[in-house]
C-alpha atoms as a PDB file:
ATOM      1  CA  UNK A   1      32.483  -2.925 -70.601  1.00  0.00           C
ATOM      2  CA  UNK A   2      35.874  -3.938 -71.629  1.00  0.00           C
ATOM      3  CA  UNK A   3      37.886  -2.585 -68.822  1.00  0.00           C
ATOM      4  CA  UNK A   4      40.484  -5.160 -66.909  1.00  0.00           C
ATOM      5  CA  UNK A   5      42.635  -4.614 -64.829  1.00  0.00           C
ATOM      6  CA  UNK A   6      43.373  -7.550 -62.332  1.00  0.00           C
ATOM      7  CA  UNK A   7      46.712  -7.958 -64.269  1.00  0.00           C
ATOM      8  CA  UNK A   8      47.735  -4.628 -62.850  1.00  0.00           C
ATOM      9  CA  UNK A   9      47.121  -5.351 -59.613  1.00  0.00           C
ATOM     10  CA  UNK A  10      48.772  -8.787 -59.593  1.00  0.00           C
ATOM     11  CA  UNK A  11      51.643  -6.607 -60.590  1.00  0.00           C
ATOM     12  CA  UNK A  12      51.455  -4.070 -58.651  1.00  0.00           C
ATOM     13  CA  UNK A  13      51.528  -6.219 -55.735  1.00  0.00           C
ATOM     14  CA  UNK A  14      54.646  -8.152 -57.035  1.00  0.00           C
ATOM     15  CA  UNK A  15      56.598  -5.757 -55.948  1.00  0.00           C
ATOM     16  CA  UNK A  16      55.087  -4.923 -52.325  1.00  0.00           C
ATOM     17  CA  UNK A  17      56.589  -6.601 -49.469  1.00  0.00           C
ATOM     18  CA  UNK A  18      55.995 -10.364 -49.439  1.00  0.00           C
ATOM     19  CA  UNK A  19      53.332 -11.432 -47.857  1.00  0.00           C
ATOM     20  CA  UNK A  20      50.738  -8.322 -48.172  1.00  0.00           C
ATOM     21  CA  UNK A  21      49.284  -6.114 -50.412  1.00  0.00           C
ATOM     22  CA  UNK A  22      49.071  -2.437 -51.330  1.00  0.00           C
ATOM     23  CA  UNK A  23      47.032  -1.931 -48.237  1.00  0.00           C
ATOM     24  CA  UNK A  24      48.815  -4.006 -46.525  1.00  0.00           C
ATOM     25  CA  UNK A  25      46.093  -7.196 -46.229  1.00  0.00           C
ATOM     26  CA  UNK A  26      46.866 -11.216 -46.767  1.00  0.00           C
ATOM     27  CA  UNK A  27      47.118 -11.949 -50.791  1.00  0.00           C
ATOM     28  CA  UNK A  28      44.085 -13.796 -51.539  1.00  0.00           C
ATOM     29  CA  UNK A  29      43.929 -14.718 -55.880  1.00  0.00           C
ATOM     30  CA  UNK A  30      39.525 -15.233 -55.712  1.00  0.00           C
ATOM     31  CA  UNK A  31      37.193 -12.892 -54.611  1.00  0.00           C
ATOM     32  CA  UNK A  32      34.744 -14.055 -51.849  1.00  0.00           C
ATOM     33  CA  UNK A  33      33.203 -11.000 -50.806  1.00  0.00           C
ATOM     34  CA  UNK A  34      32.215 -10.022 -54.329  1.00  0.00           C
ATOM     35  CA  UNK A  35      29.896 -12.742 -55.437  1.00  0.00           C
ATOM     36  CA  UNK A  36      28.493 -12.799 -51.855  1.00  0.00           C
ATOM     37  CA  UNK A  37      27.342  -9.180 -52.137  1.00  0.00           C
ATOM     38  CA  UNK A  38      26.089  -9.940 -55.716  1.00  0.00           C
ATOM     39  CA  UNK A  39      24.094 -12.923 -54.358  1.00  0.00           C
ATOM     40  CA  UNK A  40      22.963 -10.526 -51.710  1.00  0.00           C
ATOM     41  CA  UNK A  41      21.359  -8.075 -54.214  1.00  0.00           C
ATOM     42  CA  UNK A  42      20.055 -10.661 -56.276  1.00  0.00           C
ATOM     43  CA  UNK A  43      18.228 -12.581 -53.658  1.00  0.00           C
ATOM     44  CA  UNK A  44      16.608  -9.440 -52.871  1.00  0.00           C
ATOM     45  CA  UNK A  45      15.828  -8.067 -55.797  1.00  0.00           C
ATOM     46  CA  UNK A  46      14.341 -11.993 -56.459  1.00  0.00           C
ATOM     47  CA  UNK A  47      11.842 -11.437 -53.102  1.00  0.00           C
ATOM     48  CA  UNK A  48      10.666  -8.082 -54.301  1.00  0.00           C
ATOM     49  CA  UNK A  49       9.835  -9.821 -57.508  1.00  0.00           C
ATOM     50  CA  UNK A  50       7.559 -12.770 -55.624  1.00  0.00           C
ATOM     51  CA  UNK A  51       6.434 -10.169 -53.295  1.00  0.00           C
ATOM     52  CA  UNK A  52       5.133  -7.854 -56.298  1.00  0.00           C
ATOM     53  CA  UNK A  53       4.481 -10.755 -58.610  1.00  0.00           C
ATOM     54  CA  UNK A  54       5.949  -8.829 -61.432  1.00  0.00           C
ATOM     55  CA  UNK A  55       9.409  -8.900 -62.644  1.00  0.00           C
ATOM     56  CA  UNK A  56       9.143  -5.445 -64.355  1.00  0.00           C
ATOM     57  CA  UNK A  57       7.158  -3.541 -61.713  1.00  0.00           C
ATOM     58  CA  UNK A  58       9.185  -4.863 -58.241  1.00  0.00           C
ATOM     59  CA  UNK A  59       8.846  -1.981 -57.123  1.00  0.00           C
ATOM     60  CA  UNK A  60       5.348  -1.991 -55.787  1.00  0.00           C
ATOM     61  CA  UNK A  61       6.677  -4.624 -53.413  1.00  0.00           C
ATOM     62  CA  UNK A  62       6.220  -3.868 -49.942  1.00  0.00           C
ATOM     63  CA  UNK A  63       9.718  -4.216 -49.108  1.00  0.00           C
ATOM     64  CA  UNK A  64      10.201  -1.355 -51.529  1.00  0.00           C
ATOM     65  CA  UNK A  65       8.106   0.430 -49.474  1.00  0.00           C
ATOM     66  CA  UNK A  66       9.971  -0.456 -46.105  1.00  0.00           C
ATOM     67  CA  UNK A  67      13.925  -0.121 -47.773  1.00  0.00           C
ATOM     68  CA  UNK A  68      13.862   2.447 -50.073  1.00  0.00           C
ATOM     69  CA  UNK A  69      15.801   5.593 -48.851  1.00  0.00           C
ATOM     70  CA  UNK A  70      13.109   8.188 -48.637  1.00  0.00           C
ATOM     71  CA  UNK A  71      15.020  11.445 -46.491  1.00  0.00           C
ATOM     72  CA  UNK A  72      11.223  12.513 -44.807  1.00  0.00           C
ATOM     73  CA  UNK A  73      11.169   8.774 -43.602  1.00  0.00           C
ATOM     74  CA  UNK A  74      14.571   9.086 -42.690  1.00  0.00           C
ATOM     75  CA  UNK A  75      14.069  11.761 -40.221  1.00  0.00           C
ATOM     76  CA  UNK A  76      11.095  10.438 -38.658  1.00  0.00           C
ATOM     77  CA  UNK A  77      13.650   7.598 -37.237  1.00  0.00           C
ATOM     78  CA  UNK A  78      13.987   4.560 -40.351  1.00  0.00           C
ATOM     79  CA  UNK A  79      17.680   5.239 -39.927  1.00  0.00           C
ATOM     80  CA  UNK A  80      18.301   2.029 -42.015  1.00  0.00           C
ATOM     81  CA  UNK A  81      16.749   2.946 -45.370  1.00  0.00           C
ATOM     82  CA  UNK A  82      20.405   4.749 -45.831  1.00  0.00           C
ATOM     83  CA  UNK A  83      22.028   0.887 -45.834  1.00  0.00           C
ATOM     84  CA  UNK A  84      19.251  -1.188 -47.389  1.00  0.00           C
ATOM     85  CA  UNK A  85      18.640   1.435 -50.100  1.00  0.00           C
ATOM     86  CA  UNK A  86      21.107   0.154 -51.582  1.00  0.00           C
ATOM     87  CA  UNK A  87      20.490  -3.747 -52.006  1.00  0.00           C
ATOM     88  CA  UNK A  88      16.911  -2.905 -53.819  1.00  0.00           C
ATOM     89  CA  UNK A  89      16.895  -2.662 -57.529  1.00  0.00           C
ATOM     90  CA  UNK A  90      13.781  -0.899 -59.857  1.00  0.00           C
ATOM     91  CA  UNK A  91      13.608  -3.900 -62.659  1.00  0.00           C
ATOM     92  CA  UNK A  92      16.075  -6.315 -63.960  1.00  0.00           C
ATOM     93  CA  UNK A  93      18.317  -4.123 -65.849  1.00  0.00           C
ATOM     94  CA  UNK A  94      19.308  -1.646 -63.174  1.00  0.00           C
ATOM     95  CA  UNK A  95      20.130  -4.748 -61.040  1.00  0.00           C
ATOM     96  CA  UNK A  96      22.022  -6.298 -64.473  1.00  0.00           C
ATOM     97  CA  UNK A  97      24.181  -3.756 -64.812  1.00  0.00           C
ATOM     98  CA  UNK A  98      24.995  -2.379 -61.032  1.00  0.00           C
ATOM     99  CA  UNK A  99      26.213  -6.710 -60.845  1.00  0.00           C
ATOM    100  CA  UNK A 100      28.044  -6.454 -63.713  1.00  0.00           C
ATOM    101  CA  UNK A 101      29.935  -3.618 -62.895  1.00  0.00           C
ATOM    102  CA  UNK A 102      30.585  -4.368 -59.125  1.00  0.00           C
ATOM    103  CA  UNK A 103      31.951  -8.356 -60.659  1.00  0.00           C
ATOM    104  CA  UNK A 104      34.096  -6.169 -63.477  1.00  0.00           C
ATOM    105  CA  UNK A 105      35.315  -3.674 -60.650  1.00  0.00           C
ATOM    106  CA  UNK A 106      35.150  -5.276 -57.239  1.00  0.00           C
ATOM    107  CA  UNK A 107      36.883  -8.597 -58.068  1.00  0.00           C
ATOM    108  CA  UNK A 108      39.756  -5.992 -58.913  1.00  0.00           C
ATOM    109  CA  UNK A 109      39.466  -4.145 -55.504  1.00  0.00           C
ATOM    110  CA  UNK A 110      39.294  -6.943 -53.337  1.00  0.00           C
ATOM    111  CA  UNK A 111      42.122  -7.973 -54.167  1.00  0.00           C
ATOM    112  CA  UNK A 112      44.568  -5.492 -53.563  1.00  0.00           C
ATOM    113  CA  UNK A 113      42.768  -4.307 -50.228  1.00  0.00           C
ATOM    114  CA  UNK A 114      41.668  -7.679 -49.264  1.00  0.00           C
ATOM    115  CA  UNK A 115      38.116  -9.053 -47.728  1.00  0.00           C
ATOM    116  CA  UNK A 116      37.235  -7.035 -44.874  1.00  0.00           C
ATOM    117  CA  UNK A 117      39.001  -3.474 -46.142  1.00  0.00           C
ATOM    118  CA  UNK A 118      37.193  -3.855 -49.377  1.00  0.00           C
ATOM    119  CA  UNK A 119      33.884  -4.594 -47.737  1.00  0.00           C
ATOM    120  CA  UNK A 120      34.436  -1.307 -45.292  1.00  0.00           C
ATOM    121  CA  UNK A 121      34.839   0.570 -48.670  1.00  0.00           C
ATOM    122  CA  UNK A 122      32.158  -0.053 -50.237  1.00  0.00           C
ATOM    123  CA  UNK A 123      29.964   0.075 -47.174  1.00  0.00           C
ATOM    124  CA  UNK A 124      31.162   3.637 -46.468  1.00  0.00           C
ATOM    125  CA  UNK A 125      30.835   4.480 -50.358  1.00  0.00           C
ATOM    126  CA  UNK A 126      27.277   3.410 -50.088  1.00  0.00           C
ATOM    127  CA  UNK A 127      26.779   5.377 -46.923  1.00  0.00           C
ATOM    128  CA  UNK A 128      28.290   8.382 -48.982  1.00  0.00           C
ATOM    129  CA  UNK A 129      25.826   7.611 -51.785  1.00  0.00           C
ATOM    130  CA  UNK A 130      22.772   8.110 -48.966  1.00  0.00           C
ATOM    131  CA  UNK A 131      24.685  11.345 -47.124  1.00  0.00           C
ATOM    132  CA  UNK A 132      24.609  12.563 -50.473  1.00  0.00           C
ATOM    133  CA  UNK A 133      20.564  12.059 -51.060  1.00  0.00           C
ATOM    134  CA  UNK A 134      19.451  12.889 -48.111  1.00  0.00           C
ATOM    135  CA  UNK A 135      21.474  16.449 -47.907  1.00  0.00           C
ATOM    136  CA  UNK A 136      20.250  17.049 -51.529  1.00  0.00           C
ATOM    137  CA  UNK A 137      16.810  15.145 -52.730  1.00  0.00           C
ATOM    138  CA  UNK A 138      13.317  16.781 -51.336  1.00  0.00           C
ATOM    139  CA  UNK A 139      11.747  14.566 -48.549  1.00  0.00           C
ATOM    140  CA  UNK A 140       9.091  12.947 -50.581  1.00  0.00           C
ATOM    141  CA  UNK A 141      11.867  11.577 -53.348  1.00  0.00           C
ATOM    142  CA  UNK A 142      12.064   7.896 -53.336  1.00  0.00           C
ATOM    143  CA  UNK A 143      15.908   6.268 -54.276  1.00  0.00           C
ATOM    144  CA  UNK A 144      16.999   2.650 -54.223  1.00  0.00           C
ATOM    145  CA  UNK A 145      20.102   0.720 -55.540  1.00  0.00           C
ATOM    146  CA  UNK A 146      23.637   0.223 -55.336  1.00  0.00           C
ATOM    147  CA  UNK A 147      25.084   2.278 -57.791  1.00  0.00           C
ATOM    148  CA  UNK A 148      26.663   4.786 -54.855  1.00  0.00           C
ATOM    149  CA  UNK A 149      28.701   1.915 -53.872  1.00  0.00           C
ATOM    150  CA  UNK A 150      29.625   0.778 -57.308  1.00  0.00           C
ATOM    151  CA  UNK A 151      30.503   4.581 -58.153  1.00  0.00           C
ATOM    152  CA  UNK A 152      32.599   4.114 -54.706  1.00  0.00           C
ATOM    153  CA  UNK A 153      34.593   1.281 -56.292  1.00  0.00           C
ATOM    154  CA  UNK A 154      35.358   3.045 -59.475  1.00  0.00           C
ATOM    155  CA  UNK A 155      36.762   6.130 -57.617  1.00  0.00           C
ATOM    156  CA  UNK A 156      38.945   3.526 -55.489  1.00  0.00           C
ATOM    157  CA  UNK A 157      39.917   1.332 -58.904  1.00  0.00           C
ATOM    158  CA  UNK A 158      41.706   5.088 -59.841  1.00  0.00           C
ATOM    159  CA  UNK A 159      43.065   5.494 -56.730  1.00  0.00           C
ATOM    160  CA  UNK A 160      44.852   2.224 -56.820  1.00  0.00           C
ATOM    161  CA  UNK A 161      45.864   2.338 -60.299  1.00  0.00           C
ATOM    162  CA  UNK A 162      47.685   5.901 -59.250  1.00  0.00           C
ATOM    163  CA  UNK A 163      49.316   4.651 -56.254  1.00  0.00           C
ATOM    164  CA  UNK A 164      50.774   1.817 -58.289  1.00  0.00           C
ATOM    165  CA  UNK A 165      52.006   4.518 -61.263  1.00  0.00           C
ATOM    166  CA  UNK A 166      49.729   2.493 -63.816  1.00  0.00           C
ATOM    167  CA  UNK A 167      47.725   4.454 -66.598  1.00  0.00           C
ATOM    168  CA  UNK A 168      43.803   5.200 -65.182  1.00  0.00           C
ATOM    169  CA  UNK A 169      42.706   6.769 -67.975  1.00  0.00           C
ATOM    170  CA  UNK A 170      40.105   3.624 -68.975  1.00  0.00           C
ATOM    171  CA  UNK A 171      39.204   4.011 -65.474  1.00  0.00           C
ATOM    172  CA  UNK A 172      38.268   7.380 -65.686  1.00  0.00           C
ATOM    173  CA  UNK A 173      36.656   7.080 -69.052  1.00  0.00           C
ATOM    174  CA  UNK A 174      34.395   4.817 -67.629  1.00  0.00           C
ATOM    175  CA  UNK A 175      33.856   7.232 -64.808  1.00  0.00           C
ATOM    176  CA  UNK A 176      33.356  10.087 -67.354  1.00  0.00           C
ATOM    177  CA  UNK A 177      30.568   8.025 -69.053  1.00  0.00           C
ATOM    178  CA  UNK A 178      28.555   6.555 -66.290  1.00  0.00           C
ATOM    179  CA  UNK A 179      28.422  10.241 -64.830  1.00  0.00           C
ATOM    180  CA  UNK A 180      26.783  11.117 -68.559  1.00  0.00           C
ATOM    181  CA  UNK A 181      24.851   8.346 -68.632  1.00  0.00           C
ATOM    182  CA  UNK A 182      23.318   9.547 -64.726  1.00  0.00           C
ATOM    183  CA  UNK A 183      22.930  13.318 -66.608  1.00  0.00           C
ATOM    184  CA  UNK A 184      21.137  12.117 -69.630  1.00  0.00           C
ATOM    185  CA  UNK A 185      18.705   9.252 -68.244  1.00  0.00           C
ATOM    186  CA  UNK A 186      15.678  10.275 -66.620  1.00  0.00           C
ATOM    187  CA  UNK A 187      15.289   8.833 -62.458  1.00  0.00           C
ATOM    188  CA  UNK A 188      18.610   8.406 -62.064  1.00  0.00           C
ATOM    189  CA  UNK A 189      20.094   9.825 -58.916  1.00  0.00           C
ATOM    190  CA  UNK A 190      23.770  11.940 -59.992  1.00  0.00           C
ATOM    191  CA  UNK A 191      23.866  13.356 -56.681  1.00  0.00           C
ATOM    192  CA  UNK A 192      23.945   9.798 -54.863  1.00  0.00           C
ATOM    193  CA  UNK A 193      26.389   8.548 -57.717  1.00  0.00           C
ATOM    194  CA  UNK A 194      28.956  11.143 -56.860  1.00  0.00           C
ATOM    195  CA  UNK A 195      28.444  11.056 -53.558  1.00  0.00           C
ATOM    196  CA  UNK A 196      29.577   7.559 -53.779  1.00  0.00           C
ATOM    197  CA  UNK A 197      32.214   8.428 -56.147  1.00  0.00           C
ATOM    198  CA  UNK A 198      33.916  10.928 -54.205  1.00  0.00           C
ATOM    199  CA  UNK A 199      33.756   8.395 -50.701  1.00  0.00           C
ATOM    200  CA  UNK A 200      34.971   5.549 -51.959  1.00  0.00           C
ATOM    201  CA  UNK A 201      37.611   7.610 -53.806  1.00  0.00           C
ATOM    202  CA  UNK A 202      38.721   9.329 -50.437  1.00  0.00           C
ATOM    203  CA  UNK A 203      38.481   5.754 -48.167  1.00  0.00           C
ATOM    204  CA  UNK A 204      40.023   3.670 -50.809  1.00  0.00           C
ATOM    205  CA  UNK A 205      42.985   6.514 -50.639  1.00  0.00           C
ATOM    206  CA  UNK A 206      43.200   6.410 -46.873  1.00  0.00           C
ATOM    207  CA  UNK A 207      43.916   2.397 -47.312  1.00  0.00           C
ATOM    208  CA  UNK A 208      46.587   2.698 -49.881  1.00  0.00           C
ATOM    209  CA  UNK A 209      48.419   5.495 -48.700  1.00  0.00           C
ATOM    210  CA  UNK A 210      48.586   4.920 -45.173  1.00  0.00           C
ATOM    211  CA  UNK A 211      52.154   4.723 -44.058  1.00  0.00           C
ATOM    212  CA  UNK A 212      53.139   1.523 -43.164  1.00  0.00           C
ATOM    213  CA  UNK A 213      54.002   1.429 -39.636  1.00  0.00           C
ATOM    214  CA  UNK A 214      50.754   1.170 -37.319  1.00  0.00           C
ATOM    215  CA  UNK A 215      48.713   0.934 -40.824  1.00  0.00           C
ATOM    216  CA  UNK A 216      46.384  -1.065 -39.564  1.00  0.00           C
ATOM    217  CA  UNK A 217      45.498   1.823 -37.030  1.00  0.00           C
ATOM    218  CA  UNK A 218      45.399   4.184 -39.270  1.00  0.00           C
ATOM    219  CA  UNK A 219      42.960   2.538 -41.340  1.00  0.00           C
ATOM    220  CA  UNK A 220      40.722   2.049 -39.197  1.00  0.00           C
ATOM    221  CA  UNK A 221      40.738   5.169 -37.559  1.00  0.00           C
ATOM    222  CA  UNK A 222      40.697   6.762 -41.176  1.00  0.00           C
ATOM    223  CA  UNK A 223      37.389   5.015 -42.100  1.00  0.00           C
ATOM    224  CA  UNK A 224      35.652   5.360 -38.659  1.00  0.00           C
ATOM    225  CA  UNK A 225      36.342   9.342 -39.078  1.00  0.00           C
ATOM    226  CA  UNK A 226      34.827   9.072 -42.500  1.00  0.00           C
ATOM    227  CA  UNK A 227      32.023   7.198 -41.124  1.00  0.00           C
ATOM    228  CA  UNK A 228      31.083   9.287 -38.591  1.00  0.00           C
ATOM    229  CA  UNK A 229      32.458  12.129 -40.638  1.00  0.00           C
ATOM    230  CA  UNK A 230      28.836  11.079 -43.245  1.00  0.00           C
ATOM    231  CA  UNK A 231      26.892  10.465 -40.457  1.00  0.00           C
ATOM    232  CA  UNK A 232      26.439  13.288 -39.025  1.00  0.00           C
ATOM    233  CA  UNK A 233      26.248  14.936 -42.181  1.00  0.00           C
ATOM    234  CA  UNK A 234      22.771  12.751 -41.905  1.00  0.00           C
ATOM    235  CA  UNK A 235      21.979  14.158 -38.725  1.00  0.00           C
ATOM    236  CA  UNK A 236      22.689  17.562 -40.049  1.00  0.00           C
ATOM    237  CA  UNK A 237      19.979  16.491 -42.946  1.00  0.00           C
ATOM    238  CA  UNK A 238      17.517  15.202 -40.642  1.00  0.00           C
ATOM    239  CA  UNK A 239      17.589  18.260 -38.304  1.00  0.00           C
ATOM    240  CA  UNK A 240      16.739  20.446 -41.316  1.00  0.00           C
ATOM    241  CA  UNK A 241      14.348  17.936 -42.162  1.00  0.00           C
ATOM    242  CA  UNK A 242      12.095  18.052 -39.250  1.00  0.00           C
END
């Protein structure tokens, strides 16, 4: 991946009112949240690995067999495979590349929407991700891993870059070929990508393009709707479920 754009967004913000960014959060120049969620998945994916006592085949671990977002399990009340889901990781590329691209991407995003904005987006992406699986997959299908939230952060990269008038089209080029890349590779969940995809997209725009008196309100009220808003698209899932 060659795509950077923290340039832009140091630009962008130049000419927002002093003292906040684009969505209206405290100007911070390093990431924090970023390298803590990458240490997150990491030190996960590391357990499974002890746990299993294979680095290629993690996935027989049992906490596999406890987080993994299975929509049967779901229903019969382990409401929080939808969250965990997505810190596990099937082998050490899929957890390679889902960091890389939420270090290339996120440092990007949290800095124009700051610490606690960017984590509620990619929370509610990853939440998307799961709405998404369990309205679509069978009961007995078996999905773990982050990429719904990283898919979140690339649909919120192209928001920002079109709220500050700067070209997207690497951005969506990107998009374009991870959503090939779900198509073509076998086990690879498309409809928990876009489900991600089109969440973060629509929370990421709620941020940026809230008007600027009572933002803070609005934000919040914007992303608690969309919470709820995928959570009881679960329900919905469940009830058909059982």
């Amino acid at each position: 991946m060659g795509y950077q754009c923290i340039d832009c967004v140091a630009d962008g913000n130049r000419g927002m009112r002093r003292g906040v960014t684009l969505a209206g959060a405290e100007p911070r120049t390093r990431p924090i949240v970023v390298p803590v969620l990458i240490a997150l998945n990491v030190a996960v994916f590391a357990w499974t690995v002890l746990q299993a006592g294979s680095l290629g085949s993690n996935v027989r671990a049992p906490l596999f067999r406890e987080w993994s977002l299975v929509p049967g399990l779901v229903a019969d009340g382990e409401w929080w495979r939808v969250l965990t889901s997505g810190f596990l990781h099937i082998g050490p590329l899929h957890l390679v590349f889902n960091m890389m691209a939420l270090w290339i991407i996120g440092r990007d995003i949290e800095i124009v929407l700051g610490r606690a904005r960017f984590l509620a987006v990619y929370l509610v992406a990853l939440l998307g991700g799961s709405a998404a699986v369990m309205l679509f997959y069978p009961p007995d299908a078996r999905v773990a891993g982050a990429s719904g939230a990283v898919f979140g952060l690339m649909g919120g990269l192209a928001v920002v870059l079109r709220r500050l008038k700067v070209p997207a089209g690497q951005v969506i080029g990107l998009i374009a070929v991870n959503v090939v890349i779900s198509v073509v590779l076998p086990g690879v969940s498309l409809i928990g990508h876009l489900g991600g995809l089109l969440v973060g997209a629509m929370a990421t725009a709620a941020l940026v393009y809230a008007p600027v008196r009572n933002r803070l309100p609005y934000q919040v009220g914007a992303l608690a709707g969309l919470a709820l808003l995928l959570m009881a698209v679960i329900a919905v899932s469940v009830s058909v479920l059982g």
